[in-house]
N, C-alpha and C. Protein backbone atom coordinates (compact mmCIF):
# COMPACT_ATOMS: atom_id res chain seq x y z
N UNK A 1 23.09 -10.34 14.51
CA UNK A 1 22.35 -10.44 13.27
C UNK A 1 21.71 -9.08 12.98
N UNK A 2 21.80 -8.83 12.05
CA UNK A 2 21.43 -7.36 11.50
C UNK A 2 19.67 -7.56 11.36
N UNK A 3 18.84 -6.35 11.71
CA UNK A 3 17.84 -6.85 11.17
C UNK A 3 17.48 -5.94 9.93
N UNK A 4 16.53 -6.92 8.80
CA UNK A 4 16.09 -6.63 7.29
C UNK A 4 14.91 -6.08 7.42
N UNK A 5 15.09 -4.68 6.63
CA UNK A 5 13.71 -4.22 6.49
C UNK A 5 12.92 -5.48 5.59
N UNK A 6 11.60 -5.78 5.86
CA UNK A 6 10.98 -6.52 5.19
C UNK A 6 10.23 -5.85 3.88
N UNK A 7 9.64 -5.17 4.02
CA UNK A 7 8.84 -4.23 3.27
C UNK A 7 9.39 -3.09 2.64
N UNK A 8 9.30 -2.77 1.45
CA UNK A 8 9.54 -1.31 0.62
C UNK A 8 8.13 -0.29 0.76
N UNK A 9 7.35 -0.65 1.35
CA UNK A 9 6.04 0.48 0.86
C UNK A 9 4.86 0.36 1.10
N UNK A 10 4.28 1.28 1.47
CA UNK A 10 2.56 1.07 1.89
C UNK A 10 1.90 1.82 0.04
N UNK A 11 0.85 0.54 -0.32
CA UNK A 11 -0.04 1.33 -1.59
C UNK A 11 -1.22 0.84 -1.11
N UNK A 12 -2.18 2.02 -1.22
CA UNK A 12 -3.48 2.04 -1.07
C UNK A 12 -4.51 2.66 -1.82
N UNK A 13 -5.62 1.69 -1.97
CA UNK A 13 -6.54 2.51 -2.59
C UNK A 13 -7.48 2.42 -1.65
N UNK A 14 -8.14 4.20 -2.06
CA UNK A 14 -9.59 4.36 -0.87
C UNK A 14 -10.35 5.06 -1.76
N UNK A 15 -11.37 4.87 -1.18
CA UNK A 15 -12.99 5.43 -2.11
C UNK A 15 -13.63 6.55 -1.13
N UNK A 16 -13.79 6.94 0.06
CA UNK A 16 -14.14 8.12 0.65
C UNK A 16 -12.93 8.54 1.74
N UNK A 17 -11.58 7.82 1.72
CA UNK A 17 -10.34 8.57 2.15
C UNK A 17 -10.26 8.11 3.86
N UNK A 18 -10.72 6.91 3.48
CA UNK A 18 -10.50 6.01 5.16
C UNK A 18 -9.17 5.73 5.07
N UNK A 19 -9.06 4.39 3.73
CA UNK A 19 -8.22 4.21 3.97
C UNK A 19 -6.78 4.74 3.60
N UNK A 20 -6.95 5.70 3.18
CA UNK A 20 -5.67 6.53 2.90
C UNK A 20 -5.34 7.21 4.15
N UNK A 21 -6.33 7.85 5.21
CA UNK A 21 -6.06 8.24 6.58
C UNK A 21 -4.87 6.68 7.56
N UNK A 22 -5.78 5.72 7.01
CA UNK A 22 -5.03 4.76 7.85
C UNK A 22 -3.74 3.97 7.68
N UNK A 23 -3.46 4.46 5.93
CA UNK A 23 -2.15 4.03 5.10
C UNK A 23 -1.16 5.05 5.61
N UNK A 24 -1.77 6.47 5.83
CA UNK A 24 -0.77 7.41 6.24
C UNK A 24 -0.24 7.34 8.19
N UNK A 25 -1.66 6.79 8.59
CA UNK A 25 -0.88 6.60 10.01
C UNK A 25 -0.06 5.14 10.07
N UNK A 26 -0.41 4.39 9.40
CA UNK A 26 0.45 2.73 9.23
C UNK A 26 2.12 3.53 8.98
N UNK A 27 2.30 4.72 7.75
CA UNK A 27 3.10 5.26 6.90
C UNK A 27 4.42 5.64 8.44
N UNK A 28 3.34 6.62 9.07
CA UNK A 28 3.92 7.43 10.28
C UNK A 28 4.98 6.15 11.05
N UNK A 29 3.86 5.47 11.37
CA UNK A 29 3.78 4.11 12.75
C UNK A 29 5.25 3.41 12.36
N UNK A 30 5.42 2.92 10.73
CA UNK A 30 6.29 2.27 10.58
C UNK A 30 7.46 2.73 10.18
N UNK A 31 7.94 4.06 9.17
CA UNK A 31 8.55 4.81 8.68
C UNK A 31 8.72 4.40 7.27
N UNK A 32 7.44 3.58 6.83
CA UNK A 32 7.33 3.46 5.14
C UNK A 32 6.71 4.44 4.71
N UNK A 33 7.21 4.47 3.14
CA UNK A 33 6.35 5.44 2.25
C UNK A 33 4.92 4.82 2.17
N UNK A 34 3.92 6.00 1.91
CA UNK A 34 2.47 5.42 1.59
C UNK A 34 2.54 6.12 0.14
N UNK A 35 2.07 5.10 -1.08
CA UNK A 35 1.77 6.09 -2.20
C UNK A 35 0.38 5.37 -2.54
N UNK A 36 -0.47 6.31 -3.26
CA UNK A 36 -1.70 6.11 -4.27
C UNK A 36 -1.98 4.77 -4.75
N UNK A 37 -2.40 4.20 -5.16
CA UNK A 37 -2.42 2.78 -6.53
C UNK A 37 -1.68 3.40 -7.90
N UNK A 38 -2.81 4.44 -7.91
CA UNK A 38 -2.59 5.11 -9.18
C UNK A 38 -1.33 5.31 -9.64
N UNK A 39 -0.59 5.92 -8.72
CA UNK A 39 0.80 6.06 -9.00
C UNK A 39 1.87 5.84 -8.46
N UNK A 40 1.37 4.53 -7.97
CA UNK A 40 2.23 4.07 -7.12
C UNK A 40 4.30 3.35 -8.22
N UNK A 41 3.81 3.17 -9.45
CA UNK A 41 4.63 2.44 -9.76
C UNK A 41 5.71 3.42 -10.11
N UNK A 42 5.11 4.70 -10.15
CA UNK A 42 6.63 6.04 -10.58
C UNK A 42 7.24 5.91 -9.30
N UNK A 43 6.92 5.17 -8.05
CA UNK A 43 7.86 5.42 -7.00
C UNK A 43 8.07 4.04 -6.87
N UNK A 44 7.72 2.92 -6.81
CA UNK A 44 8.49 1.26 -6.29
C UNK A 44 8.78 0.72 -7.43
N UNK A 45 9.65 -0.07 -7.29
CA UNK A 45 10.17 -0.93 -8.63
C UNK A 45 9.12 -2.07 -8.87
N UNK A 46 9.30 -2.65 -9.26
CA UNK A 46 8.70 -3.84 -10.18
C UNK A 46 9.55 -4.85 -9.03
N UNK A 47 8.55 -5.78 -8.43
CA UNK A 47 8.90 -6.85 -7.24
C UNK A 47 9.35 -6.21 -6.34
N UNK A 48 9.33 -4.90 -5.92
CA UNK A 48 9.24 -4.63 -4.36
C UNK A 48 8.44 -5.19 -3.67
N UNK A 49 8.72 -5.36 -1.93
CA UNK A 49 7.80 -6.00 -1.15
C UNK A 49 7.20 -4.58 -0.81
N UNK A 50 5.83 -4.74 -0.71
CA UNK A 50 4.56 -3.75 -0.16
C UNK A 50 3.31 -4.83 0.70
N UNK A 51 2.78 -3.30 1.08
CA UNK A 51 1.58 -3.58 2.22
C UNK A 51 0.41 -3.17 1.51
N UNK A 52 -0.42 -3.66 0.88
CA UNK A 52 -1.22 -3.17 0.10
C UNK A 52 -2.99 -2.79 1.07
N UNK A 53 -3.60 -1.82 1.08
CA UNK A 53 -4.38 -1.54 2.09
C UNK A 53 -5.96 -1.19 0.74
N UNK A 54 -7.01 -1.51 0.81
CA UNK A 54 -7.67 -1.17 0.16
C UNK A 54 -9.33 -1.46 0.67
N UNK A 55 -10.05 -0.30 0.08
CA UNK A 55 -11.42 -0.66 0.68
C UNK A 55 -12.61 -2.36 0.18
N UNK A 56 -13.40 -2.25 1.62
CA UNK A 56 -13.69 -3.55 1.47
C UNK A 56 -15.13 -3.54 0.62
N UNK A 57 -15.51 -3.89 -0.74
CA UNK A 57 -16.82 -4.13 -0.46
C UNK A 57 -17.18 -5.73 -0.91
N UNK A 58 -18.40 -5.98 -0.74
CA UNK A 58 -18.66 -7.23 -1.01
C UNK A 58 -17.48 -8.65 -1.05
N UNK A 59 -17.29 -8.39 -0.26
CA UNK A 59 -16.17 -9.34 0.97
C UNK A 59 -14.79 -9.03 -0.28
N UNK A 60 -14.74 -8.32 -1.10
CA UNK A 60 -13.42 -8.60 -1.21
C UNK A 60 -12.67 -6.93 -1.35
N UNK A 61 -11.33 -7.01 -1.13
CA UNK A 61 -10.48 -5.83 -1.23
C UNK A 61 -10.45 -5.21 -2.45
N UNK A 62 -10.87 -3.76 -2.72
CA UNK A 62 -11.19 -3.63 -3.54
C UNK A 62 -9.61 -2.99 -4.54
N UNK A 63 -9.03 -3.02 -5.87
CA UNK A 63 -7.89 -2.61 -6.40
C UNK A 63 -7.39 -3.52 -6.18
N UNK A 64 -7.07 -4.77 -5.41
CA UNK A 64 -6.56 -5.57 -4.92
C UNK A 64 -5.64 -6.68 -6.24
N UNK A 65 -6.83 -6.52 -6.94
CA UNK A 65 -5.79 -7.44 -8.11
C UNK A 65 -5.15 -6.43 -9.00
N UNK A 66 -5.90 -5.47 -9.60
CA UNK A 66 -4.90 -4.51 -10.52
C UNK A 66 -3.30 -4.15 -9.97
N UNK A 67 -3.18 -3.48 -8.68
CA UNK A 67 -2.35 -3.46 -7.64
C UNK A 67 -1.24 -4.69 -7.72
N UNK A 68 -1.68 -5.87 -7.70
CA UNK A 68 -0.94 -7.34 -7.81
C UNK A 68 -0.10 -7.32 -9.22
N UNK A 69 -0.65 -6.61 -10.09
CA UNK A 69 -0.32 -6.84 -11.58
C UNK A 69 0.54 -5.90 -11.57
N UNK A 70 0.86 -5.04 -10.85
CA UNK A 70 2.02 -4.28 -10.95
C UNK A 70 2.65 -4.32 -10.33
């Protein structure tokens, strides 16, 4: 049985550059691309599978839904 990449892509958003340090070592670790939020959509298609990584405040992930909408 062959195995399937599951995932197309690491997108993250960070606010003092944590989590972009930790999207880029996830990036390394796994051999996915890490891109921005911002611009993430000039590089993945529309329904790629991604890992979406984003800062936490007040219990929820923050970009987390804009991110979803694209």
């Amino acid at each position: 049985m062959e195995e399937e990449d599951i995932m197309d892509a690491i997108i993250y958003t960070t606010n003092t550059g944590s989590t972009e340090r930790y999207a880029r070592l996830l990036s390394h670790e796994t051999g996915l691309p890490a891109y921005p939020a911002a611009n993430a959509g000039e590089y993945i298609p529309a329904g790629a599978e991604v890992i979406y990584m984003g800062w936490i405040m007040a219990g929820s992930v923050k970009g987390y839904a804009a991110a979803a909408r694209q």
